[in-house]
C-alpha atoms as a PDB file:
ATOM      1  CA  UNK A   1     102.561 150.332 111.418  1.00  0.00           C
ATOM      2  CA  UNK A   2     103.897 150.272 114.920  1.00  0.00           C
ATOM      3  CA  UNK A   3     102.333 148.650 118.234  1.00  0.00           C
ATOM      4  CA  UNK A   4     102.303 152.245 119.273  1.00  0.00           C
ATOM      5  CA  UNK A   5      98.535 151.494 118.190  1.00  0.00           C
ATOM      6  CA  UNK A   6      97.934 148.685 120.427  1.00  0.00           C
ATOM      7  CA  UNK A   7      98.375 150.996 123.260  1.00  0.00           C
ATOM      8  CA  UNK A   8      95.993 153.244 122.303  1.00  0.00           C
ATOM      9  CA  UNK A   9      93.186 151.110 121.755  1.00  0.00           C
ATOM     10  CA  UNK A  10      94.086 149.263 125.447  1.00  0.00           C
ATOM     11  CA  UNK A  11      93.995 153.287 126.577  1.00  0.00           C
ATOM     12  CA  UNK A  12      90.801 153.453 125.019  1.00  0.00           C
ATOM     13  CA  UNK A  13      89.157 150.597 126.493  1.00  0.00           C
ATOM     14  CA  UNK A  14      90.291 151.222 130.296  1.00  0.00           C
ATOM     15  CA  UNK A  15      87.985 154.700 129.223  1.00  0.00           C
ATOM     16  CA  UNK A  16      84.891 152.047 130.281  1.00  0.00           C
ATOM     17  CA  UNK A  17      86.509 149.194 131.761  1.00  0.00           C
ATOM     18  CA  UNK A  18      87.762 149.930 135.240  1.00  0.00           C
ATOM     19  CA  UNK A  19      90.841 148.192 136.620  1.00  0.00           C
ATOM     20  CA  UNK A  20      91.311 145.318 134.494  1.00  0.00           C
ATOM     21  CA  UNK A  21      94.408 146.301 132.046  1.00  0.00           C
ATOM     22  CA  UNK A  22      96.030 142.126 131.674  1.00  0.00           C
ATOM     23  CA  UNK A  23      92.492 141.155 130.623  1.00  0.00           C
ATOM     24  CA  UNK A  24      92.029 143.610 128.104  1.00  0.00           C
ATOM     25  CA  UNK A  25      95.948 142.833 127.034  1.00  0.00           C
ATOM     26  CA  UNK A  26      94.845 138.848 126.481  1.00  0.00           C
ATOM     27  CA  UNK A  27      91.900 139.564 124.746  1.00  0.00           C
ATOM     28  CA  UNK A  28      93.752 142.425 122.590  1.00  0.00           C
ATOM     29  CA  UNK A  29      96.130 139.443 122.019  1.00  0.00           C
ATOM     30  CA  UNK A  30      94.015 136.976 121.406  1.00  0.00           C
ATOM     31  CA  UNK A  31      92.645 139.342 118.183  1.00  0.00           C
ATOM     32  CA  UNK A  32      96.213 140.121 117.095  1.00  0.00           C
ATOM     33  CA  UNK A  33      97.538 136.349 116.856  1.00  0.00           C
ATOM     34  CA  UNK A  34      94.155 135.907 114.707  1.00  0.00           C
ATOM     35  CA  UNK A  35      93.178 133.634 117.489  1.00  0.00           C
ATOM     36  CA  UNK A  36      89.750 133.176 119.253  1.00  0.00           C
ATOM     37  CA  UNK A  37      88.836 134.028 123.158  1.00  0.00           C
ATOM     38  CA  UNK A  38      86.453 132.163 125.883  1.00  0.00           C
ATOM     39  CA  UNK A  39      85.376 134.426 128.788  1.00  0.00           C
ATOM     40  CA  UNK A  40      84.660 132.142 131.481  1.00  0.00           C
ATOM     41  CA  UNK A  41      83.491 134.283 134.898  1.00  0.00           C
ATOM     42  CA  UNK A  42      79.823 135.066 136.768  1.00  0.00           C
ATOM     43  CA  UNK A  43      77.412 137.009 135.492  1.00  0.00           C
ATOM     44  CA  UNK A  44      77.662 140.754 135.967  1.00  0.00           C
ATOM     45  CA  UNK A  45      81.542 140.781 135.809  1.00  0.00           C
ATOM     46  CA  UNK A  46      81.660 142.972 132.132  1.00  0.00           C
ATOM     47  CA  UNK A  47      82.170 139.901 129.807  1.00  0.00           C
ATOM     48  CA  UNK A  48      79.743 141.969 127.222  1.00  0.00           C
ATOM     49  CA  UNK A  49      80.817 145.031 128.328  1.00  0.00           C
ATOM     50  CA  UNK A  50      84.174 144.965 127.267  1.00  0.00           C
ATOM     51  CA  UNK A  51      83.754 143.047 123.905  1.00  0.00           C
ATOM     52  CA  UNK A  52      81.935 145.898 123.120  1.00  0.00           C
ATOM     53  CA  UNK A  53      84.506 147.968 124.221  1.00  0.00           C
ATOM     54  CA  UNK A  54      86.977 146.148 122.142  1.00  0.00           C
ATOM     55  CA  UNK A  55      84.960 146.433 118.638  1.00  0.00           C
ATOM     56  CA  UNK A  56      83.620 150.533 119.225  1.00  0.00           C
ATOM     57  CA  UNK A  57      87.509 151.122 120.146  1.00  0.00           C
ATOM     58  CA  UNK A  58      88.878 149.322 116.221  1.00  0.00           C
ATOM     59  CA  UNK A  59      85.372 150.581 114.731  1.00  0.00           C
ATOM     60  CA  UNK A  60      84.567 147.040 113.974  1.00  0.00           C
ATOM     61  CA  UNK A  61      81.007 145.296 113.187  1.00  0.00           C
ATOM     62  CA  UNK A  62      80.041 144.035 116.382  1.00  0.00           C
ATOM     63  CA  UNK A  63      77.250 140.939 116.658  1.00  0.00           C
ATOM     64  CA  UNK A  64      75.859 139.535 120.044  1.00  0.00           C
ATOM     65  CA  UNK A  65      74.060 136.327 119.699  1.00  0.00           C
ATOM     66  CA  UNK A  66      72.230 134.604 123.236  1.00  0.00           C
ATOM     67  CA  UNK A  67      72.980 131.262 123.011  1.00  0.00           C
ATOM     68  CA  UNK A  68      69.851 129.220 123.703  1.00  0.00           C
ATOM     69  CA  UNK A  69      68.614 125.250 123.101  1.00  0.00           C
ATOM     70  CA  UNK A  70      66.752 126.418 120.418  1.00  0.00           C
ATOM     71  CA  UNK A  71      69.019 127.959 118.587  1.00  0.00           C
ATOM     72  CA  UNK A  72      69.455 125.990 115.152  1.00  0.00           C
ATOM     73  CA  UNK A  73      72.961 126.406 112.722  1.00  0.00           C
ATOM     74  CA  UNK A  74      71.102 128.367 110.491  1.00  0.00           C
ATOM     75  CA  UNK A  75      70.639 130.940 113.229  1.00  0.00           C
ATOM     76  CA  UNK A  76      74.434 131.922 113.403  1.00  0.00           C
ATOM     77  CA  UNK A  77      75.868 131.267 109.498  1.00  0.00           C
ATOM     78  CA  UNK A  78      72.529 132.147 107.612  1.00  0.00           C
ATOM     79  CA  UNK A  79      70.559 130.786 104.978  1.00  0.00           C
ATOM     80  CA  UNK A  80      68.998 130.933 101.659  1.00  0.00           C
ATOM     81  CA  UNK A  81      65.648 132.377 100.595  1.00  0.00           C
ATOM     82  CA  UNK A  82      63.764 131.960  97.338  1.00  0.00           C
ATOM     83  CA  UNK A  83      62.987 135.984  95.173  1.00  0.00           C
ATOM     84  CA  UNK A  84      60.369 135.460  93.553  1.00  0.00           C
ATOM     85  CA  UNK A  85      60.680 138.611  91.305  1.00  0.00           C
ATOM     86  CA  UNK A  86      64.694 137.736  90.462  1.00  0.00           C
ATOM     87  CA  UNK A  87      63.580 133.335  90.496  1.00  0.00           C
ATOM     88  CA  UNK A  88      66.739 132.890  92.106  1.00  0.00           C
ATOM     89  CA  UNK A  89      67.762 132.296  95.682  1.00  0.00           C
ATOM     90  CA  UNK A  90      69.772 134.630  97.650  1.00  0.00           C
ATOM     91  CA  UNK A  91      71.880 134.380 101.032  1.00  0.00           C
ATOM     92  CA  UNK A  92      70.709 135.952 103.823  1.00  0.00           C
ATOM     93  CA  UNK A  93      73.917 136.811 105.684  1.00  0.00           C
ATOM     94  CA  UNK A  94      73.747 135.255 109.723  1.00  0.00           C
ATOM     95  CA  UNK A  95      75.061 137.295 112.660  1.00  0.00           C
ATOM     96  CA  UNK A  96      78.185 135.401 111.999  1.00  0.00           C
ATOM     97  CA  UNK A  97      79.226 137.900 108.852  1.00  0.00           C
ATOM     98  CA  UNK A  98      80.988 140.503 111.139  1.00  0.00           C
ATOM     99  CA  UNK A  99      84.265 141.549 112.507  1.00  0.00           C
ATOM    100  CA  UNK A 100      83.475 140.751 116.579  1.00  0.00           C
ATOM    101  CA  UNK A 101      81.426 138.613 117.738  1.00  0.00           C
ATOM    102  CA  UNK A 102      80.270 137.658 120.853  1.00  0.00           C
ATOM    103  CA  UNK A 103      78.549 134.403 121.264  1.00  0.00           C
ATOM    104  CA  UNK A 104      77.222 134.564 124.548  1.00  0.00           C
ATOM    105  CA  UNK A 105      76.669 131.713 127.022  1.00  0.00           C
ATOM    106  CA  UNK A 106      77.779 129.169 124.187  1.00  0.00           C
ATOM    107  CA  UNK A 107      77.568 126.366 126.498  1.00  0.00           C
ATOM    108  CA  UNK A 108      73.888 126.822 126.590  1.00  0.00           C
ATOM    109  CA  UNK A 109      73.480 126.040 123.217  1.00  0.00           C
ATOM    110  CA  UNK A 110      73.263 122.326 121.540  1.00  0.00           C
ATOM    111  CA  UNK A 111      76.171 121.058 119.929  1.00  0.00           C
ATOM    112  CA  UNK A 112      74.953 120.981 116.157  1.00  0.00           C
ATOM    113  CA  UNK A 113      75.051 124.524 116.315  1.00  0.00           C
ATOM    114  CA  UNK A 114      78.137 124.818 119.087  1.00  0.00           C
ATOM    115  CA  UNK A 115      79.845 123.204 115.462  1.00  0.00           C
ATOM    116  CA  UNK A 116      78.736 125.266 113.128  1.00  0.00           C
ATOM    117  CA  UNK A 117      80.419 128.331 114.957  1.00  0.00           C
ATOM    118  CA  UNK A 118      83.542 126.653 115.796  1.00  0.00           C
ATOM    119  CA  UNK A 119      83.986 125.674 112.199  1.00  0.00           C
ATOM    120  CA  UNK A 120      83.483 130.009 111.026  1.00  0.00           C
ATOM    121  CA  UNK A 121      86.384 130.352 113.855  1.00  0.00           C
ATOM    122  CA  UNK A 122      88.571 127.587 112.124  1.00  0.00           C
ATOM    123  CA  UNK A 123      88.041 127.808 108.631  1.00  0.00           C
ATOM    124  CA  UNK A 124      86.837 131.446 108.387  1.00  0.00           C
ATOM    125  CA  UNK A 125      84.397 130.737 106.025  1.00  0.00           C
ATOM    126  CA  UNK A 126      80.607 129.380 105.999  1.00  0.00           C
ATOM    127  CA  UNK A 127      79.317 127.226 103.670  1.00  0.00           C
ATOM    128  CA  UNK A 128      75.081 127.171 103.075  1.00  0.00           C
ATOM    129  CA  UNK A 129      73.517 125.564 100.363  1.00  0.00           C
ATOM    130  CA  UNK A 130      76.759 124.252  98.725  1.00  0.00           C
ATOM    131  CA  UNK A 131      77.900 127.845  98.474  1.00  0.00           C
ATOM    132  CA  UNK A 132      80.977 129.108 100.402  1.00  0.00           C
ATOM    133  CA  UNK A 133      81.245 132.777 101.894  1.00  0.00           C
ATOM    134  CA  UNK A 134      84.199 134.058 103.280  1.00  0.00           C
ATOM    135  CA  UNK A 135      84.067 135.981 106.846  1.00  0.00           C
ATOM    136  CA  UNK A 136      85.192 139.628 107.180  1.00  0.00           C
ATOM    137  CA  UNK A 137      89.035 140.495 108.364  1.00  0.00           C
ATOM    138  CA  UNK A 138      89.888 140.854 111.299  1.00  0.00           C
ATOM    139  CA  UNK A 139      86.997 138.052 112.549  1.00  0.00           C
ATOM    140  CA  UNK A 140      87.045 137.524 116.258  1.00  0.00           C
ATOM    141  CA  UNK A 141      84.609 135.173 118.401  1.00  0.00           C
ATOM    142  CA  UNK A 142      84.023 135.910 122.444  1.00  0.00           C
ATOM    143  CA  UNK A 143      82.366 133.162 123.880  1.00  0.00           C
ATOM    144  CA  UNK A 144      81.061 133.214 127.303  1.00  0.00           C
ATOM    145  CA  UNK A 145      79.966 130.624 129.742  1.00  0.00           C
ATOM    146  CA  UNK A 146      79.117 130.521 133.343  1.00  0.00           C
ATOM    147  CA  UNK A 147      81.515 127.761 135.010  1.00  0.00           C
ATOM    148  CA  UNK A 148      78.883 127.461 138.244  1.00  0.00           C
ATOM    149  CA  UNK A 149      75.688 127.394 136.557  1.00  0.00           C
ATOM    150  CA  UNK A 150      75.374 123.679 134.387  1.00  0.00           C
ATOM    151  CA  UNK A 151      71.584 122.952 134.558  1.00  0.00           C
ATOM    152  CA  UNK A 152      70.749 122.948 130.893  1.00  0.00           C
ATOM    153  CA  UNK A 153      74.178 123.435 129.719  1.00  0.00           C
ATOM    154  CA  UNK A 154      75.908 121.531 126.880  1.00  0.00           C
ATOM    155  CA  UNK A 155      79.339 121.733 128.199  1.00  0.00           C
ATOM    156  CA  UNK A 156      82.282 122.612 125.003  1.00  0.00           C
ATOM    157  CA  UNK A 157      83.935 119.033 124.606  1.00  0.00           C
ATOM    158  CA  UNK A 158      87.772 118.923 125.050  1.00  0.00           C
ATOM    159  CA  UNK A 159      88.371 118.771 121.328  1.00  0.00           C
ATOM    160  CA  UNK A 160      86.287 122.155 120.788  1.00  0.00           C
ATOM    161  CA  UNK A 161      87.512 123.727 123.615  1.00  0.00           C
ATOM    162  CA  UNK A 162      90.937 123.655 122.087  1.00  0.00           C
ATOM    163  CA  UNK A 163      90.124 125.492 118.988  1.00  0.00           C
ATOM    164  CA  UNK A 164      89.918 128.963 121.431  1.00  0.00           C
ATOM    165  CA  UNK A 165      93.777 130.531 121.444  1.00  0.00           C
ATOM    166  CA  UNK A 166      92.687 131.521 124.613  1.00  0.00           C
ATOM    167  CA  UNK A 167      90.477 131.345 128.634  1.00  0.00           C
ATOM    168  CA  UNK A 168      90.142 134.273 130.020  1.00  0.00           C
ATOM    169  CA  UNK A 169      88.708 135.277 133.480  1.00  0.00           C
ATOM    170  CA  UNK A 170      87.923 138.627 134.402  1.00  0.00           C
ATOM    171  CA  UNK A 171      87.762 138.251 138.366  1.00  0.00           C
ATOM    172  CA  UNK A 172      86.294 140.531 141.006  1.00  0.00           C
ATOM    173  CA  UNK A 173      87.068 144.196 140.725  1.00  0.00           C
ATOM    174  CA  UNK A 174      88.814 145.392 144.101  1.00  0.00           C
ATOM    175  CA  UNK A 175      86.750 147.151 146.491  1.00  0.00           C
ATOM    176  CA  UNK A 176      88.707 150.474 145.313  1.00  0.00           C
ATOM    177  CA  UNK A 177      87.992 149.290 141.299  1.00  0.00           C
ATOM    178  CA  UNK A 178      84.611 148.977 142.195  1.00  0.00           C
ATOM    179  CA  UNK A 179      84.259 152.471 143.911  1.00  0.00           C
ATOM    180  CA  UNK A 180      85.618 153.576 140.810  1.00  0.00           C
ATOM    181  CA  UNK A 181      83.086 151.803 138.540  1.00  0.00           C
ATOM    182  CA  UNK A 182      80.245 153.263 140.168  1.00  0.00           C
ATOM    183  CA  UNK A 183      81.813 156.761 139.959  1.00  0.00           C
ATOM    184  CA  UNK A 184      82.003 156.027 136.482  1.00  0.00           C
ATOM    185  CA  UNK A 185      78.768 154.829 135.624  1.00  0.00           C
ATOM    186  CA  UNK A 186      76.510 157.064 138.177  1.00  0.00           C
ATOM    187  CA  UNK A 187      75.628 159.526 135.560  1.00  0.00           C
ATOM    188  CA  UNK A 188      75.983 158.519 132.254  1.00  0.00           C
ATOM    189  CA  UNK A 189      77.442 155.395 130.295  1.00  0.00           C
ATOM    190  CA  UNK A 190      81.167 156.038 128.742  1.00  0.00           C
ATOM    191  CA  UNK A 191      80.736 152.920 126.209  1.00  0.00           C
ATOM    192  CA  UNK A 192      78.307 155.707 124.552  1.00  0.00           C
ATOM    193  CA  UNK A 193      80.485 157.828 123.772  1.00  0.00           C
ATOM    194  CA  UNK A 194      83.468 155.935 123.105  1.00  0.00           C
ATOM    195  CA  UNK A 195      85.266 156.578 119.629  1.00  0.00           C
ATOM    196  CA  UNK A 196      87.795 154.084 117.620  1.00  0.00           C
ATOM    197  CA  UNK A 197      91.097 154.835 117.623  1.00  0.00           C
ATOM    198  CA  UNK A 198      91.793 151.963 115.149  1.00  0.00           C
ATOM    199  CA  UNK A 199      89.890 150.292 112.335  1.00  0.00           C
ATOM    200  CA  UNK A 200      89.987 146.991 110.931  1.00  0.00           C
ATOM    201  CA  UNK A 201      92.245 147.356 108.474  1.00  0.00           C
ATOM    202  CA  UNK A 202      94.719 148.545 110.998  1.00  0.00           C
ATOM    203  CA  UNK A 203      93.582 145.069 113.213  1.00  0.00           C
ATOM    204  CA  UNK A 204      94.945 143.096 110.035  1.00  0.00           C
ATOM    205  CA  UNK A 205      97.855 145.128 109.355  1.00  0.00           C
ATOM    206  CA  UNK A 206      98.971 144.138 113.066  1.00  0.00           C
ATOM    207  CA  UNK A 207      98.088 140.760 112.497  1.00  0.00           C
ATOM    208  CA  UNK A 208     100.932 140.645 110.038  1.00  0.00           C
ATOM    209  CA  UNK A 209     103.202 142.634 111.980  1.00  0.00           C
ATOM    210  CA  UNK A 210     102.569 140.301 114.906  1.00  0.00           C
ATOM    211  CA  UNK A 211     103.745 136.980 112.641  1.00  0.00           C
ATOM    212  CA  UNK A 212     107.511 138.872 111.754  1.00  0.00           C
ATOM    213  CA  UNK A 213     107.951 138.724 115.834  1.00  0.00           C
ATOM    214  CA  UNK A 214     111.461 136.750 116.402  1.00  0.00           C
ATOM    215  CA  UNK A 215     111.068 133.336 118.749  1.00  0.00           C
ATOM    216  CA  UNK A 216     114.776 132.867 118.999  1.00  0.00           C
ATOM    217  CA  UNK A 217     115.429 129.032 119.197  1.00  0.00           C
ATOM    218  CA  UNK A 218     115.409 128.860 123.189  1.00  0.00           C
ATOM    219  CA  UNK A 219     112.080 130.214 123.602  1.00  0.00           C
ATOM    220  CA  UNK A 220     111.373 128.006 120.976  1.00  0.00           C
ATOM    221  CA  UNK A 221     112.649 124.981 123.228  1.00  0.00           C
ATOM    222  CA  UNK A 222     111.084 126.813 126.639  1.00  0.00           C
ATOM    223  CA  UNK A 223     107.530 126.457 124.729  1.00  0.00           C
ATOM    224  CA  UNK A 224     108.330 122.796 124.097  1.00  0.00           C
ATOM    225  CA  UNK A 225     109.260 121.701 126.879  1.00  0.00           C
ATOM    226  CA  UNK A 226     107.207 123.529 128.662  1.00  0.00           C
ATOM    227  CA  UNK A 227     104.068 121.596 126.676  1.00  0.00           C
ATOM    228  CA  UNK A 228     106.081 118.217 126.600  1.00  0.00           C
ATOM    229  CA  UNK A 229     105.603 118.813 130.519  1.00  0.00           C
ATOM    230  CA  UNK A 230     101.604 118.281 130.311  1.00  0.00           C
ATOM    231  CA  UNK A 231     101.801 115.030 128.419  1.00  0.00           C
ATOM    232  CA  UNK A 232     104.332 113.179 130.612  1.00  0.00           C
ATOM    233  CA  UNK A 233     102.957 114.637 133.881  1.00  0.00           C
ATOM    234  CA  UNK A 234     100.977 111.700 136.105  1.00  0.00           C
ATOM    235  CA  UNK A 235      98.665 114.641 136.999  1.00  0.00           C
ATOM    236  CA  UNK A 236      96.965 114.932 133.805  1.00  0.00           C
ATOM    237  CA  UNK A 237      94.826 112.291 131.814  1.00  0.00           C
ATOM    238  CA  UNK A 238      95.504 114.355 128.783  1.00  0.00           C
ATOM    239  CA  UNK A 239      98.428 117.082 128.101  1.00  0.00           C
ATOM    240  CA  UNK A 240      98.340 119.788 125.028  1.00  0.00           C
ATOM    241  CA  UNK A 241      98.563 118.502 121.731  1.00  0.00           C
ATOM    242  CA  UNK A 242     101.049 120.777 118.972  1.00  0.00           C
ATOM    243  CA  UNK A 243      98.053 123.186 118.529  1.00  0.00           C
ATOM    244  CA  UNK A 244      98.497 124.270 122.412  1.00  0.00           C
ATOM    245  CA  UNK A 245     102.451 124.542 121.327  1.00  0.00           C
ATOM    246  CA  UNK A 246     101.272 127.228 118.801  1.00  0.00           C
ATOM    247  CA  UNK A 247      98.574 129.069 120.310  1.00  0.00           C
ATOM    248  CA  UNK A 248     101.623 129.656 122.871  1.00  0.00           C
ATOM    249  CA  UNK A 249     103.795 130.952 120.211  1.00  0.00           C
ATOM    250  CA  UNK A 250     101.641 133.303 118.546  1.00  0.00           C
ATOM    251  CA  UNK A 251     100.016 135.080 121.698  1.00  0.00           C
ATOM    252  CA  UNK A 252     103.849 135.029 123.197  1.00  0.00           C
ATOM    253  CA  UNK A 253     104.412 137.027 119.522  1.00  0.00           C
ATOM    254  CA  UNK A 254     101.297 139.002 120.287  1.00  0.00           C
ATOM    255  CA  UNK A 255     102.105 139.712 123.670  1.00  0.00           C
ATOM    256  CA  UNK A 256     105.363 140.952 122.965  1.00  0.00           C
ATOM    257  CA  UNK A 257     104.431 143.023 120.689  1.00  0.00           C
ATOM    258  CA  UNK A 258     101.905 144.834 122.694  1.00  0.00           C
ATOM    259  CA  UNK A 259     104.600 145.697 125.582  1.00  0.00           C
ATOM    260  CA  UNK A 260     106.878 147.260 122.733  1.00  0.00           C
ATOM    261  CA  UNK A 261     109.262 144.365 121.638  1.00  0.00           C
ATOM    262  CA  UNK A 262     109.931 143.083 118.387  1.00  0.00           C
ATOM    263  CA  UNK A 263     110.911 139.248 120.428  1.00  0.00           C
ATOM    264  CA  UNK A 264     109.657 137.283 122.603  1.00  0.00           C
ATOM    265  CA  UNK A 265     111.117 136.677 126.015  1.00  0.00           C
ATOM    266  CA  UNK A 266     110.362 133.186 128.232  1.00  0.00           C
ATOM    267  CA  UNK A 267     108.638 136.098 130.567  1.00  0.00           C
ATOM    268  CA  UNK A 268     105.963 136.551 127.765  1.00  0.00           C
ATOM    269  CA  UNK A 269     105.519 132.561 127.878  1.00  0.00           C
ATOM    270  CA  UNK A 270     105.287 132.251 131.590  1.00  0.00           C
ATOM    271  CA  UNK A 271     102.395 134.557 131.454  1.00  0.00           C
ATOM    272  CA  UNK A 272     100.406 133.195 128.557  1.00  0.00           C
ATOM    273  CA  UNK A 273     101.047 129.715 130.006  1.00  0.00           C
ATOM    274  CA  UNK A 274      97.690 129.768 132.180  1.00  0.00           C
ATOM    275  CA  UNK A 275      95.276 130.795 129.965  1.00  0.00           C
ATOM    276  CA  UNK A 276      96.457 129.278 127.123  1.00  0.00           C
ATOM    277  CA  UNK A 277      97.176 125.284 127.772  1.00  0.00           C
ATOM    278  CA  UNK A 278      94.633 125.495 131.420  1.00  0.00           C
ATOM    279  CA  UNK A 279      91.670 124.678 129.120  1.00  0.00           C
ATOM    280  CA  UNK A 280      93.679 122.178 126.794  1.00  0.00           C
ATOM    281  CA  UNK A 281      94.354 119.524 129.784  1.00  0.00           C
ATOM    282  CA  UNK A 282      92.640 116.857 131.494  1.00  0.00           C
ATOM    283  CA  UNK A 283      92.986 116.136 135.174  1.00  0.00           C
ATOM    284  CA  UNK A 284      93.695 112.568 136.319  1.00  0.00           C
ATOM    285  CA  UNK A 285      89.887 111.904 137.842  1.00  0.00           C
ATOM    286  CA  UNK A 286      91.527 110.973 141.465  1.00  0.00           C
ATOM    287  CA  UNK A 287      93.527 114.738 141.040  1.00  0.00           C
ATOM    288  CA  UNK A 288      89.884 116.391 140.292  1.00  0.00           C
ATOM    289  CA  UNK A 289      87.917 114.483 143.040  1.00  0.00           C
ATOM    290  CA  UNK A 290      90.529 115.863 145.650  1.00  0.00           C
ATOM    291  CA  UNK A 291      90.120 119.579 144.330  1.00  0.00           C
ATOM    292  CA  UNK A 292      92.660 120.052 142.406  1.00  0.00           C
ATOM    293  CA  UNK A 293      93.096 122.200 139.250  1.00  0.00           C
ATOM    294  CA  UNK A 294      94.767 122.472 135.813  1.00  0.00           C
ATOM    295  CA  UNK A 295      96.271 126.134 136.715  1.00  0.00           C
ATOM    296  CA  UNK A 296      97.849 124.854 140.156  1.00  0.00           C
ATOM    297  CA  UNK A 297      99.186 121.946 138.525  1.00  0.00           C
ATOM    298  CA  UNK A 298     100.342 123.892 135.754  1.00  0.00           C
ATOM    299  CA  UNK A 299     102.192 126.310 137.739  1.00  0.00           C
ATOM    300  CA  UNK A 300     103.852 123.665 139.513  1.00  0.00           C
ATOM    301  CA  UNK A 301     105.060 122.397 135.484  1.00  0.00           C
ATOM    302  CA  UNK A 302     106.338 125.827 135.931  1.00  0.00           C
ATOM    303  CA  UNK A 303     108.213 126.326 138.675  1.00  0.00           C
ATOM    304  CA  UNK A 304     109.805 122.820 137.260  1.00  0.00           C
ATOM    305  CA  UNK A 305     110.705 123.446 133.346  1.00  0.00           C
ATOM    306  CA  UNK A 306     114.139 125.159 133.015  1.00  0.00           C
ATOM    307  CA  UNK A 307     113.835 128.932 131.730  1.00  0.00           C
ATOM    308  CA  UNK A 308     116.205 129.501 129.359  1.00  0.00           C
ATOM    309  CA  UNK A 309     119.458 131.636 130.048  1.00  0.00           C
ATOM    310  CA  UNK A 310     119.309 135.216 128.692  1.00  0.00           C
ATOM    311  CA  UNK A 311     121.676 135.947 125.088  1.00  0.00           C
ATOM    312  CA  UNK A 312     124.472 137.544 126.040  1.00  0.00           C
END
């Protein structure tokens, strides 16, 4: 099993999506380091598009649930029923039991039921009725939320928001992306007749692949420090706690692998830095009230932190 795969199913997906290759890269390495991915843009930008994309392109199960206040636990993991004709109850399997998911607008949702997803993501499992079912491999959430739009909204609280490997945001297209996109999509739809190149099994096989990645010592140190920045930094309330420190390690192994290495350089870091530890700090409230943001202050951490020397 080579990463020669990874390629292909990035290929595959720029077949719909137009113009946005590092996006689909995070999210392609958000699924390899068996993490979890928030999409936080506008509407209309292709958050659903292209986690549909993702799934038809590994010939996964693919689930779409619209968050809403209604929407109880039971909703997402399942629930039993009584048969009458066997007198025994059965599971009814949620939307949960599949390989992608993509739990749109999650913020819009209360939290009892914000919980009961984030604990499939951690634990990979449900539990109803005493009875414990185990989720599919490869099983990978996309949640979206609207950063504008808060009416209504129960907003992800610091200690959930830390359980996703990664933030993503798509961004504008380009005005020559966009002339594209509606070249694309003037006559028919390509997501219709896109075909895998991958299947899950392959997904998992990667997955293991991805964890035999070498972090030499120094990148090992880079990633430290790097974190140990956020916590001493007068600019944040709140730096990344040892879970940031690993999410950065295993996309870094992820990321690597999907541009062809078998190690990871500080390069692969610096780029993962962003939307890995921007969502896992706190701003000082005097830095927010003046404008500022975790990413800026984060890439001053990293203009700061030592890269480590080359081996020779």
């Amino acid at each position: 099993m080579t990463f020669d795969l990874c390629r292909r199913i990035v290929e595959n997906i720029s077949r719909v999506i137009v113009g946005k290759q590092p996006v689909i890269e995070l999210l392609l390495a958000g699924l390899l380091a068996d993490g979890h991915v928030l999409l936080e843009d506008m509407p209309g930008l292709g958050k659903t598009l292209i986690a549909k994309s993702l799934a038809k392109s590994i010939g996964a199960g693919f689930k779409r649930v619209q968050f809403t206040p209604d929407l109880l636990p039971a909703d997402i993991t399942g629930f039993t029923v009584y048969n009458q004709q066997r007198g025994e109850f059965l599971f009814q399997s949620g939307p949960v039991m599949t390989h992608v998911l993509l739990a749109d607008e999650i913020n819009r949702t209360i939290p009892r039921t914000q919980s009961s997803l984030l604990e499939s993501m951690e634990e990979r499992q449900v539990t109803v009725d005493g009875a414990t079912h185990a989720l599919p491999r490869p099983f990978f959430v996309m949640a979206t939320q609207n950063p504008i739009e808060l009416e209504g909204t129960f907003p992800l609280p610091e200690a959930q928001l830390d359980r996703f490997l990664l933030r993503v945001r798509i961004g504008y297209p380009s005005q020559p992306e966009e002339i594209a996109i509606l070249a694309r999509f003037q006559e028919r739809d390509p997501l219709r007749t896109l075909e895998p190149v991958a299947s899950p099994e392959d997904v998992v096989a990667l997955q293991e692949v991805r964890k035999k990645i070498v972090v030499s010592g120094p990148v090992r140190e880079y990633i430290a420090n790097l974190v140990g920045a956020t916590r001493v930094s007068p600019r944040f309330r709140l730096g990344a706690s040892p879970r940031g420190s690993l999410a950065l390690m295993r996309a870094g192994q992820a990321l690597a692998g999907l541009r062809g290495r078998d190690f990871v350089l500080p390069d692969d870091v610096k780029c993962l830095a962003l939307p890995v530890l921007a969502h896992r700090v706190i701003l000082r409230e005097d830095e927010r009230l003046r404008g500022e943001t975790p990413e800026r202050v984060l890439e001053e951490i990293l203009r700061q932190v030592p890269v480590p020397a080359p081996l020779e």
